[in-house]
PDB file of N, CA and C in Angstrom:
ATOM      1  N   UNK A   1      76.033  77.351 112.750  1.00  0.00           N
ATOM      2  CA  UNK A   1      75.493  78.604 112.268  1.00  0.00           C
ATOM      3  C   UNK A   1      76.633  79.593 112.018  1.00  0.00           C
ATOM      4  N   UNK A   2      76.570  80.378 111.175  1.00  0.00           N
ATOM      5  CA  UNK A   2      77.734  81.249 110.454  1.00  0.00           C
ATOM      6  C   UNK A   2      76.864  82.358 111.296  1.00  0.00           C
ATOM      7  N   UNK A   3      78.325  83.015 111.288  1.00  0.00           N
ATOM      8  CA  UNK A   3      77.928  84.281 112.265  1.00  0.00           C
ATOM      9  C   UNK A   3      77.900  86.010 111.411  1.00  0.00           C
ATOM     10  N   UNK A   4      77.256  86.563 111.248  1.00  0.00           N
ATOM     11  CA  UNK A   4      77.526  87.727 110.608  1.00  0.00           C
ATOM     12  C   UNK A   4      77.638  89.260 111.717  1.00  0.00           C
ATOM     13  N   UNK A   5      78.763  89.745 111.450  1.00  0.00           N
ATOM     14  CA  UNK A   5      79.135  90.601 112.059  1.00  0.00           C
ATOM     15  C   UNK A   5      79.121  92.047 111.188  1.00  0.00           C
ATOM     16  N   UNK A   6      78.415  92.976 111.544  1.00  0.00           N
ATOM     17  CA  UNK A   6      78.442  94.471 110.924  1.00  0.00           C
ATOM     18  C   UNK A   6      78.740  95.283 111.220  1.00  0.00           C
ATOM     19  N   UNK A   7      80.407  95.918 111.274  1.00  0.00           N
ATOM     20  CA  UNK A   7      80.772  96.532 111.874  1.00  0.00           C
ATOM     21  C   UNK A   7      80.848  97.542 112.606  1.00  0.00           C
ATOM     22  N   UNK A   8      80.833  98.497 113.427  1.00  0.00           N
ATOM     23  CA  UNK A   8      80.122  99.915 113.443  1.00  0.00           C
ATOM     24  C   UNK A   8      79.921 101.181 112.367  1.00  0.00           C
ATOM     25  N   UNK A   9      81.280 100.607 111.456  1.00  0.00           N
ATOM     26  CA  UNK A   9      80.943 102.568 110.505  1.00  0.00           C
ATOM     27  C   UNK A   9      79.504 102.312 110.402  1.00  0.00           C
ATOM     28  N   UNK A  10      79.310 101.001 109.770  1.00  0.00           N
ATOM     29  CA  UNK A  10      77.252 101.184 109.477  1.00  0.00           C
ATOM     30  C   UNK A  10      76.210 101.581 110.491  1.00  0.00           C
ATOM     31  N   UNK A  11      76.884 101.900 111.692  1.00  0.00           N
ATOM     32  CA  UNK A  11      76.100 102.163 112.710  1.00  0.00           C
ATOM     33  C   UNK A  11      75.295 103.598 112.545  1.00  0.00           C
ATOM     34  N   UNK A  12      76.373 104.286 111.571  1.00  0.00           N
ATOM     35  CA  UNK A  12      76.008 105.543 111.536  1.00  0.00           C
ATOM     36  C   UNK A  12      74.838 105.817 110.869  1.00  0.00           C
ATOM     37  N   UNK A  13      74.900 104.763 109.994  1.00  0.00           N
ATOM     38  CA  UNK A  13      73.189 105.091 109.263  1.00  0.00           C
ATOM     39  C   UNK A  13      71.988 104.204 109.514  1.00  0.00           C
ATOM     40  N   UNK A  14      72.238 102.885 110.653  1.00  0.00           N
ATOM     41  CA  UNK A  14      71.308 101.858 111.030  1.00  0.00           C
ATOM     42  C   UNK A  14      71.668 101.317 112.523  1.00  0.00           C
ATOM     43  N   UNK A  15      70.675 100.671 112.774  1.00  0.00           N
ATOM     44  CA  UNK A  15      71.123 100.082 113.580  1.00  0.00           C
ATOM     45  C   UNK A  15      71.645  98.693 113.167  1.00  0.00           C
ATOM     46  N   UNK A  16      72.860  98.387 113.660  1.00  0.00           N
ATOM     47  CA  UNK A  16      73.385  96.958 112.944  1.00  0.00           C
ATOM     48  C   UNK A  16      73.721  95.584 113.591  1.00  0.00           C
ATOM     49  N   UNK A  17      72.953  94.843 113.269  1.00  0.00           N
ATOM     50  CA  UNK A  17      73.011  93.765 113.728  1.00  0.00           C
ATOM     51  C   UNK A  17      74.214  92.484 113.798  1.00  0.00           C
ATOM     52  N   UNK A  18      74.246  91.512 114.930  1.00  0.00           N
ATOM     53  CA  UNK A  18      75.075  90.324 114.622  1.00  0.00           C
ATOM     54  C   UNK A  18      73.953  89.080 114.621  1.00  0.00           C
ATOM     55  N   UNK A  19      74.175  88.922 113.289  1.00  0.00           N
ATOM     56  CA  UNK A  19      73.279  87.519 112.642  1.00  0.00           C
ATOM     57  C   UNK A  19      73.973  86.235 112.733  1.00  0.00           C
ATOM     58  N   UNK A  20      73.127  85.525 113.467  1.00  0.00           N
ATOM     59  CA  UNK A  20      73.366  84.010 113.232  1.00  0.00           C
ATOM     60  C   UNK A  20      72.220  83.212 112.117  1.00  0.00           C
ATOM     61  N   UNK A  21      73.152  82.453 111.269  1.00  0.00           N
ATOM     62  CA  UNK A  21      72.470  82.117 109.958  1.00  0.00           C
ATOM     63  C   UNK A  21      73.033  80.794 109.386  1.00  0.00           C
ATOM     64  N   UNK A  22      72.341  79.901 109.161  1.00  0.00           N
ATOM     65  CA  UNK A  22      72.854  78.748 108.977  1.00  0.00           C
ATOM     66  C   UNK A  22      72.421  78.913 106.863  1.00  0.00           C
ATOM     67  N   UNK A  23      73.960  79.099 106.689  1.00  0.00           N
ATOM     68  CA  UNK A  23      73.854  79.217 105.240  1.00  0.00           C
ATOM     69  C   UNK A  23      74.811  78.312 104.621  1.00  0.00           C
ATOM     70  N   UNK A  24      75.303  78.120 103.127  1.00  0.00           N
ATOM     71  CA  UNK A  24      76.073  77.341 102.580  1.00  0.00           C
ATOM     72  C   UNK A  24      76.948  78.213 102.552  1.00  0.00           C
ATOM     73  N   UNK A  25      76.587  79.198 101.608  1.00  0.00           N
ATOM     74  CA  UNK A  25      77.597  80.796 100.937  1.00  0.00           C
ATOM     75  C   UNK A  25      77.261  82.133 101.357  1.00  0.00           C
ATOM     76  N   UNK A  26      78.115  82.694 100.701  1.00  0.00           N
ATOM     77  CA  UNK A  26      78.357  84.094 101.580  1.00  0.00           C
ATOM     78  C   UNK A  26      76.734  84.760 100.966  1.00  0.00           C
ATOM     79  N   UNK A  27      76.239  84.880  99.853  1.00  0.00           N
ATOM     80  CA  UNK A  27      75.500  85.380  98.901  1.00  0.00           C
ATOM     81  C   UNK A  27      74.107  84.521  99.447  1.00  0.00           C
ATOM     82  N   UNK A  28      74.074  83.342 100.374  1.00  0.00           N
ATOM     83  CA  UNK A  28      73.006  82.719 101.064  1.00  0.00           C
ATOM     84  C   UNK A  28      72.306  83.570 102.120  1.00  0.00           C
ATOM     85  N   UNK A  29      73.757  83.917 102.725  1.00  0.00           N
ATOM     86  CA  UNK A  29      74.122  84.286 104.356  1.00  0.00           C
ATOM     87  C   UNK A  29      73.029  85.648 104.070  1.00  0.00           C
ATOM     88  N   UNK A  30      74.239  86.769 103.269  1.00  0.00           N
ATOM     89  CA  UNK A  30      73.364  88.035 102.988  1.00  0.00           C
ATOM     90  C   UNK A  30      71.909  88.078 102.533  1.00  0.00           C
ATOM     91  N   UNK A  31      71.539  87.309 101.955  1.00  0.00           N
ATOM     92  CA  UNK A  31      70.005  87.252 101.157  1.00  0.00           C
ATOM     93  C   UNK A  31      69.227  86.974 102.608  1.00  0.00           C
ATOM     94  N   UNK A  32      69.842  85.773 103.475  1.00  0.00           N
ATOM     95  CA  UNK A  32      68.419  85.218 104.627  1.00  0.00           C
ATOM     96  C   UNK A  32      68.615  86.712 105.750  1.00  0.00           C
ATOM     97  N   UNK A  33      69.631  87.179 106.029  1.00  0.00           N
ATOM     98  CA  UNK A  33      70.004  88.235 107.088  1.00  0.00           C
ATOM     99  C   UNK A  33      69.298  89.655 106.038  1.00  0.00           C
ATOM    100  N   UNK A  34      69.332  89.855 104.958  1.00  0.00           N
ATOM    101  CA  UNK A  34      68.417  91.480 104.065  1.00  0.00           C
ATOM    102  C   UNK A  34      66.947  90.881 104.393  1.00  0.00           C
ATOM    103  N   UNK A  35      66.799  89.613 104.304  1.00  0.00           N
ATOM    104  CA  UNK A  35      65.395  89.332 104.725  1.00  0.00           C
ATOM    105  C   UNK A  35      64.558  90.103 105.749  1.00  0.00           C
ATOM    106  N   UNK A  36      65.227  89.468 106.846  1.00  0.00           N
ATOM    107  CA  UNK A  36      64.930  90.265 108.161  1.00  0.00           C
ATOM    108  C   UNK A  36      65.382  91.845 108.395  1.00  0.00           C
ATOM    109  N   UNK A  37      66.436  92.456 107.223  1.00  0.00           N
ATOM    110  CA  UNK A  37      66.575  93.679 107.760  1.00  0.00           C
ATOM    111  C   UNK A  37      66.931  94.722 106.483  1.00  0.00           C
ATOM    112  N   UNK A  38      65.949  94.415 105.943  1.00  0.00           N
ATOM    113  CA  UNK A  38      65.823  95.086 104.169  1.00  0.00           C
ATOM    114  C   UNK A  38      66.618  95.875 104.111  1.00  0.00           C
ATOM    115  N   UNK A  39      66.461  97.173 104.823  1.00  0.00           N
ATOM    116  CA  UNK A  39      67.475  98.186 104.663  1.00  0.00           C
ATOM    117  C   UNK A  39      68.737  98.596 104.750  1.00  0.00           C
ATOM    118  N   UNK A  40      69.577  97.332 105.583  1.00  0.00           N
ATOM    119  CA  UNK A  40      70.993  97.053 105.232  1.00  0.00           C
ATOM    120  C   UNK A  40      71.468  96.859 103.475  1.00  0.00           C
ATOM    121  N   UNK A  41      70.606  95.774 103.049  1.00  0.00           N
ATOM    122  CA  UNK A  41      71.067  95.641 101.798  1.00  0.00           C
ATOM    123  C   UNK A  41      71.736  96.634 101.061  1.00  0.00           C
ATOM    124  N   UNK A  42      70.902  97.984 101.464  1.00  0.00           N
ATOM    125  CA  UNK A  42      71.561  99.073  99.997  1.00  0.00           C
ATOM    126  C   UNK A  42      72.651  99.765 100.435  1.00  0.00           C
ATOM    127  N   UNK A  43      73.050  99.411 101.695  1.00  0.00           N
ATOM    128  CA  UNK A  43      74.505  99.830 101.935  1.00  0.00           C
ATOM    129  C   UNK A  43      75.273  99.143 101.771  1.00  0.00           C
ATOM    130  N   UNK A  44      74.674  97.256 101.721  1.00  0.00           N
ATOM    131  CA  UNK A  44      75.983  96.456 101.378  1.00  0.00           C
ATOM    132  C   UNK A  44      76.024  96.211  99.903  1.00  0.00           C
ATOM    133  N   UNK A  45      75.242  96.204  99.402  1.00  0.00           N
ATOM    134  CA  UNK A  45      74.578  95.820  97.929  1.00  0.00           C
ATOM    135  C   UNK A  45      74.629  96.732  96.974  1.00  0.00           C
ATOM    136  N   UNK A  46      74.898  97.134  95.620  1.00  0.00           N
ATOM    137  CA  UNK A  46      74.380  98.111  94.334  1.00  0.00           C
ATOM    138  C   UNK A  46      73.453  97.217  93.570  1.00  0.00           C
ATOM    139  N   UNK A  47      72.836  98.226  92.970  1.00  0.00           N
ATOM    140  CA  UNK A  47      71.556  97.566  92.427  1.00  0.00           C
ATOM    141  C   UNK A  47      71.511  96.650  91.361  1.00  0.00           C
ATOM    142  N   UNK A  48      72.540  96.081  90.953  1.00  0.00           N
ATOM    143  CA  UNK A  48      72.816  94.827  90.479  1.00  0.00           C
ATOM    144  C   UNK A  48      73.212  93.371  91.419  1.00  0.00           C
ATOM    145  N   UNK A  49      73.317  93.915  92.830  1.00  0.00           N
ATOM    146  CA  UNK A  49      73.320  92.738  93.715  1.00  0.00           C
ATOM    147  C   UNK A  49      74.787  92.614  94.171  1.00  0.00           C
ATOM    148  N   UNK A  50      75.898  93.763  93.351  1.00  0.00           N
ATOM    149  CA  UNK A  50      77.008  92.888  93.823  1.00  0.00           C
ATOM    150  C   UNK A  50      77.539  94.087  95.021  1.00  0.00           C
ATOM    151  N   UNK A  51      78.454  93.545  95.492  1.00  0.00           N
ATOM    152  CA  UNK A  51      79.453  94.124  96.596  1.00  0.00           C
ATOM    153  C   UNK A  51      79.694  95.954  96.147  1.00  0.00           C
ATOM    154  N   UNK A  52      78.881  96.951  97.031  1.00  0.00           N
ATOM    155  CA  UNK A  52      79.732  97.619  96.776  1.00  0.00           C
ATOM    156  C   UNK A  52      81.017  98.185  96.991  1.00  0.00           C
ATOM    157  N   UNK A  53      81.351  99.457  96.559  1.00  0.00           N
ATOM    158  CA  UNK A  53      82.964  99.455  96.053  1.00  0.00           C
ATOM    159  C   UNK A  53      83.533  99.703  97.612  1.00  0.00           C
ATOM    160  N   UNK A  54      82.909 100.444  98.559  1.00  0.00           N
ATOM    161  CA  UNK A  54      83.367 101.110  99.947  1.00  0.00           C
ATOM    162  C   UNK A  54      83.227 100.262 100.899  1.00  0.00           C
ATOM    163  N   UNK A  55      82.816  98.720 100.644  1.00  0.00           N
ATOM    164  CA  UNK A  55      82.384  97.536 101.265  1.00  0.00           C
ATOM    165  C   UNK A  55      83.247  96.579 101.102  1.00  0.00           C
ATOM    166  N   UNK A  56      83.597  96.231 102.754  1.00  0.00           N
ATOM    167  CA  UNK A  56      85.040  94.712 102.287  1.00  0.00           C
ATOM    168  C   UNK A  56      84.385  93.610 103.171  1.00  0.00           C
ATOM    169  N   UNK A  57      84.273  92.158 102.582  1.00  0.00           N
ATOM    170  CA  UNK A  57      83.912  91.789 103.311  1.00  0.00           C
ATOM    171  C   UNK A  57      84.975  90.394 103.801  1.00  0.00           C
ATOM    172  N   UNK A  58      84.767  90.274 104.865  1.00  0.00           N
ATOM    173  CA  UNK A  58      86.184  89.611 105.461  1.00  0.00           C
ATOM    174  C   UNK A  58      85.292  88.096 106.246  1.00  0.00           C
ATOM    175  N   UNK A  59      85.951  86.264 105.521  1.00  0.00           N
ATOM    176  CA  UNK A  59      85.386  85.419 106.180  1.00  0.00           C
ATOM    177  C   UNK A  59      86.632  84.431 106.516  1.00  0.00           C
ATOM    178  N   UNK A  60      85.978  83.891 108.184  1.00  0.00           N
ATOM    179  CA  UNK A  60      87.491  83.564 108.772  1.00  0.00           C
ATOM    180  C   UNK A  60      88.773  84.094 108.666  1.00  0.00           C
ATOM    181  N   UNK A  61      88.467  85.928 108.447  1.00  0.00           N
ATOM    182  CA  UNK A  61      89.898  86.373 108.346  1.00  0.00           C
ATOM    183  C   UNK A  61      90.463  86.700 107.030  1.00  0.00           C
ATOM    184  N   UNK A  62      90.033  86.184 106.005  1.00  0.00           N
ATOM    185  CA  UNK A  62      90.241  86.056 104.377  1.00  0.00           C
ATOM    186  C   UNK A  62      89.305  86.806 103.842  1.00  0.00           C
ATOM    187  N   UNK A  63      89.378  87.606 103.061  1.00  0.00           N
ATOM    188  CA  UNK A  63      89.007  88.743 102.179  1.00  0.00           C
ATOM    189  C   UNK A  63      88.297  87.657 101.096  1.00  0.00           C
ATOM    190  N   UNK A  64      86.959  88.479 100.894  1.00  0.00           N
ATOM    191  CA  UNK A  64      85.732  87.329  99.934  1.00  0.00           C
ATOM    192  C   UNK A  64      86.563  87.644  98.600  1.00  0.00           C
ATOM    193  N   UNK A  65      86.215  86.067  98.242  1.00  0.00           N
ATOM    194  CA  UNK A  65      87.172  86.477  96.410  1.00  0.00           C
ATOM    195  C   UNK A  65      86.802  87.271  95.449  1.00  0.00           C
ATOM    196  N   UNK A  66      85.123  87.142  95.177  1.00  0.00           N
ATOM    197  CA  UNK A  66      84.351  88.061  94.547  1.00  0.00           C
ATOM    198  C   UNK A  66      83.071  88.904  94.343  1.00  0.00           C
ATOM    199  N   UNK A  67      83.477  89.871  94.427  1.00  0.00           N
ATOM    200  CA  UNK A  67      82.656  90.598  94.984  1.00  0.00           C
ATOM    201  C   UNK A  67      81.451  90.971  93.899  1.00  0.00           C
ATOM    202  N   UNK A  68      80.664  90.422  92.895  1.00  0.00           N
ATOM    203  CA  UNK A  68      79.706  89.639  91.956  1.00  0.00           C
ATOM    204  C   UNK A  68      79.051  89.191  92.489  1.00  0.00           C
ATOM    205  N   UNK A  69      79.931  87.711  92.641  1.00  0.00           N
ATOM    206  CA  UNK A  69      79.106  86.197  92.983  1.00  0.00           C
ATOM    207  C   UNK A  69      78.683  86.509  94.108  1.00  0.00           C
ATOM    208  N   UNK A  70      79.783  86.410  95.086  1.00  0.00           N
ATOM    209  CA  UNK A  70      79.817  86.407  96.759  1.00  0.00           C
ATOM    210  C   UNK A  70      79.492  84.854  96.998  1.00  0.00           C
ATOM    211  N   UNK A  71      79.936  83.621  95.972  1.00  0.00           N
ATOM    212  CA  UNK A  71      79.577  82.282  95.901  1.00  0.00           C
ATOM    213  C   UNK A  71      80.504  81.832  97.234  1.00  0.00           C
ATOM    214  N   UNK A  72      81.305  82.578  97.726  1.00  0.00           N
ATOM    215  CA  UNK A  72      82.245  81.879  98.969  1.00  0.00           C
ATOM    216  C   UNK A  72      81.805  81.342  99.580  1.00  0.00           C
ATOM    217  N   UNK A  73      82.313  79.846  99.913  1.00  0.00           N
ATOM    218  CA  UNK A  73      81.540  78.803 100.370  1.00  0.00           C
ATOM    219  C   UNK A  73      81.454  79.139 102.419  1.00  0.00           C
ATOM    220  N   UNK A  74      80.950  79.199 102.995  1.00  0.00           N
ATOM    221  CA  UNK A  74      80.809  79.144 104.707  1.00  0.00           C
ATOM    222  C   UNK A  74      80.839  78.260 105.318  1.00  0.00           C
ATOM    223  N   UNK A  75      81.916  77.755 105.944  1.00  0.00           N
ATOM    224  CA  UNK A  75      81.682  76.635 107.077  1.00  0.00           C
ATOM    225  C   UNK A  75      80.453  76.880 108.122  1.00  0.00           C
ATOM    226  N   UNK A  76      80.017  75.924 108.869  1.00  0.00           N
ATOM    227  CA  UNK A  76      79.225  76.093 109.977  1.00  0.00           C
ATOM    228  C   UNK A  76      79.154  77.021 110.805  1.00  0.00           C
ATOM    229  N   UNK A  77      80.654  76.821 111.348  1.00  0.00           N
ATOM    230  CA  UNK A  77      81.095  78.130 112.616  1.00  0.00           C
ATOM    231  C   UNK A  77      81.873  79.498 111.557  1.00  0.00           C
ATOM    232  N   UNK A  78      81.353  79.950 110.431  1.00  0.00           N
ATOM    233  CA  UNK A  78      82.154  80.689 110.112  1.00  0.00           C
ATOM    234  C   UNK A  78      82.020  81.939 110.249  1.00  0.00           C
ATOM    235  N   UNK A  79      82.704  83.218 110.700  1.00  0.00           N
ATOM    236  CA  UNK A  79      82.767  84.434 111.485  1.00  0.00           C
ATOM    237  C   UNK A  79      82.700  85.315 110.028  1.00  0.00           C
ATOM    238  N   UNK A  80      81.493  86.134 109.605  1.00  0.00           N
ATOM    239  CA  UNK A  80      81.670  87.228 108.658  1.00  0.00           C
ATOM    240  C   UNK A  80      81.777  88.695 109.174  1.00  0.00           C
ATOM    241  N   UNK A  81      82.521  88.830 108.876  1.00  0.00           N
ATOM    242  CA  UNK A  81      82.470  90.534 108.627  1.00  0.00           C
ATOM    243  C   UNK A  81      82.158  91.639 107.388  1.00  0.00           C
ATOM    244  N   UNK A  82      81.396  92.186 108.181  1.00  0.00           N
ATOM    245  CA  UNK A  82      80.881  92.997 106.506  1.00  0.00           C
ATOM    246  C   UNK A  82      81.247  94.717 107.476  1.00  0.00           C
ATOM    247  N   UNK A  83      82.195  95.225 106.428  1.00  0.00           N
ATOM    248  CA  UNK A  83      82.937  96.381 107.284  1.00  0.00           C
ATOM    249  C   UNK A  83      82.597  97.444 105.723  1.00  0.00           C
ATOM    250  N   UNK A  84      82.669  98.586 106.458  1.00  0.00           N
ATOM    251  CA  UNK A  84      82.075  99.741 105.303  1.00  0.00           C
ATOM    252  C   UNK A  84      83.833 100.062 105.401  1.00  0.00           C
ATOM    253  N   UNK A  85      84.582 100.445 104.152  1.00  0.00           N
ATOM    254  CA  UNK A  85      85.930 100.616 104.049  1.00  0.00           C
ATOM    255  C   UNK A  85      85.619 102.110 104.079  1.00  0.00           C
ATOM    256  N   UNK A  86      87.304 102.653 104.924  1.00  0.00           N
ATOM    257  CA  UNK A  86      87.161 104.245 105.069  1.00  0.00           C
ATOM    258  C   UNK A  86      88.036 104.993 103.828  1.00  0.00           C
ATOM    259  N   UNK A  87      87.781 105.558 103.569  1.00  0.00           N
ATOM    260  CA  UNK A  87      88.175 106.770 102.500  1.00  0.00           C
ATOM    261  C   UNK A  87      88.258 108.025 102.954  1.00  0.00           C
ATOM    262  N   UNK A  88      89.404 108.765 102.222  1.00  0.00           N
ATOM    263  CA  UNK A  88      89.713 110.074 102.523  1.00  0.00           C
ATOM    264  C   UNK A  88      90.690 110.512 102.336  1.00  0.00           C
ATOM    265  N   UNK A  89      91.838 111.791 102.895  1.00  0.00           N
ATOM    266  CA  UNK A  89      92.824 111.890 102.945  1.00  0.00           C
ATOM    267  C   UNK A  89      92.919 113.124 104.139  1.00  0.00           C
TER     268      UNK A  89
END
């Protein structure tokens, strides 16, 4: 089972969960985990489905290639992170 991890900045607007999810791809993973918790989606998601821009998402350590597809393939045991990126100055 691939593990999904949500980091705290999202804490600020949900409560955020760590999902265990037995998926192929990253774009599997997110669809069965928005299932159960609809209202994450529109902080990780724009309304075309892809990655938004203030959103990085990090698997086994490696930065997802594209943030569109999100076709990145998931090993079994694989550790996601879905982190809200900070901005400012």
């Amino acid at each position: 089972m691939a593990h999904l991890i949500f980091t705290q900045q999202l804490a600020r607007f949900m409560t955020v969960p760590q999902v265990e999810i037995q998926a192929a791809d990253l774009r599997s993973a997110l669809d069965a985990c928005f299932a159960d918790y609809p209202r994450l989606r529109g902080y990780v998601l724009d309304e075309q489905g892809h990655l938004r821009e203030n959103v990085v998402i990090f698997i086994d350590g490696q930065r997802a290639r594209d943030c569109r597809l999100l076709d990145d393939a998931l090993a079994p045991q694989s550790h996601v992170y879905i982190l809200q990126a900070l901005s400012g100055g």
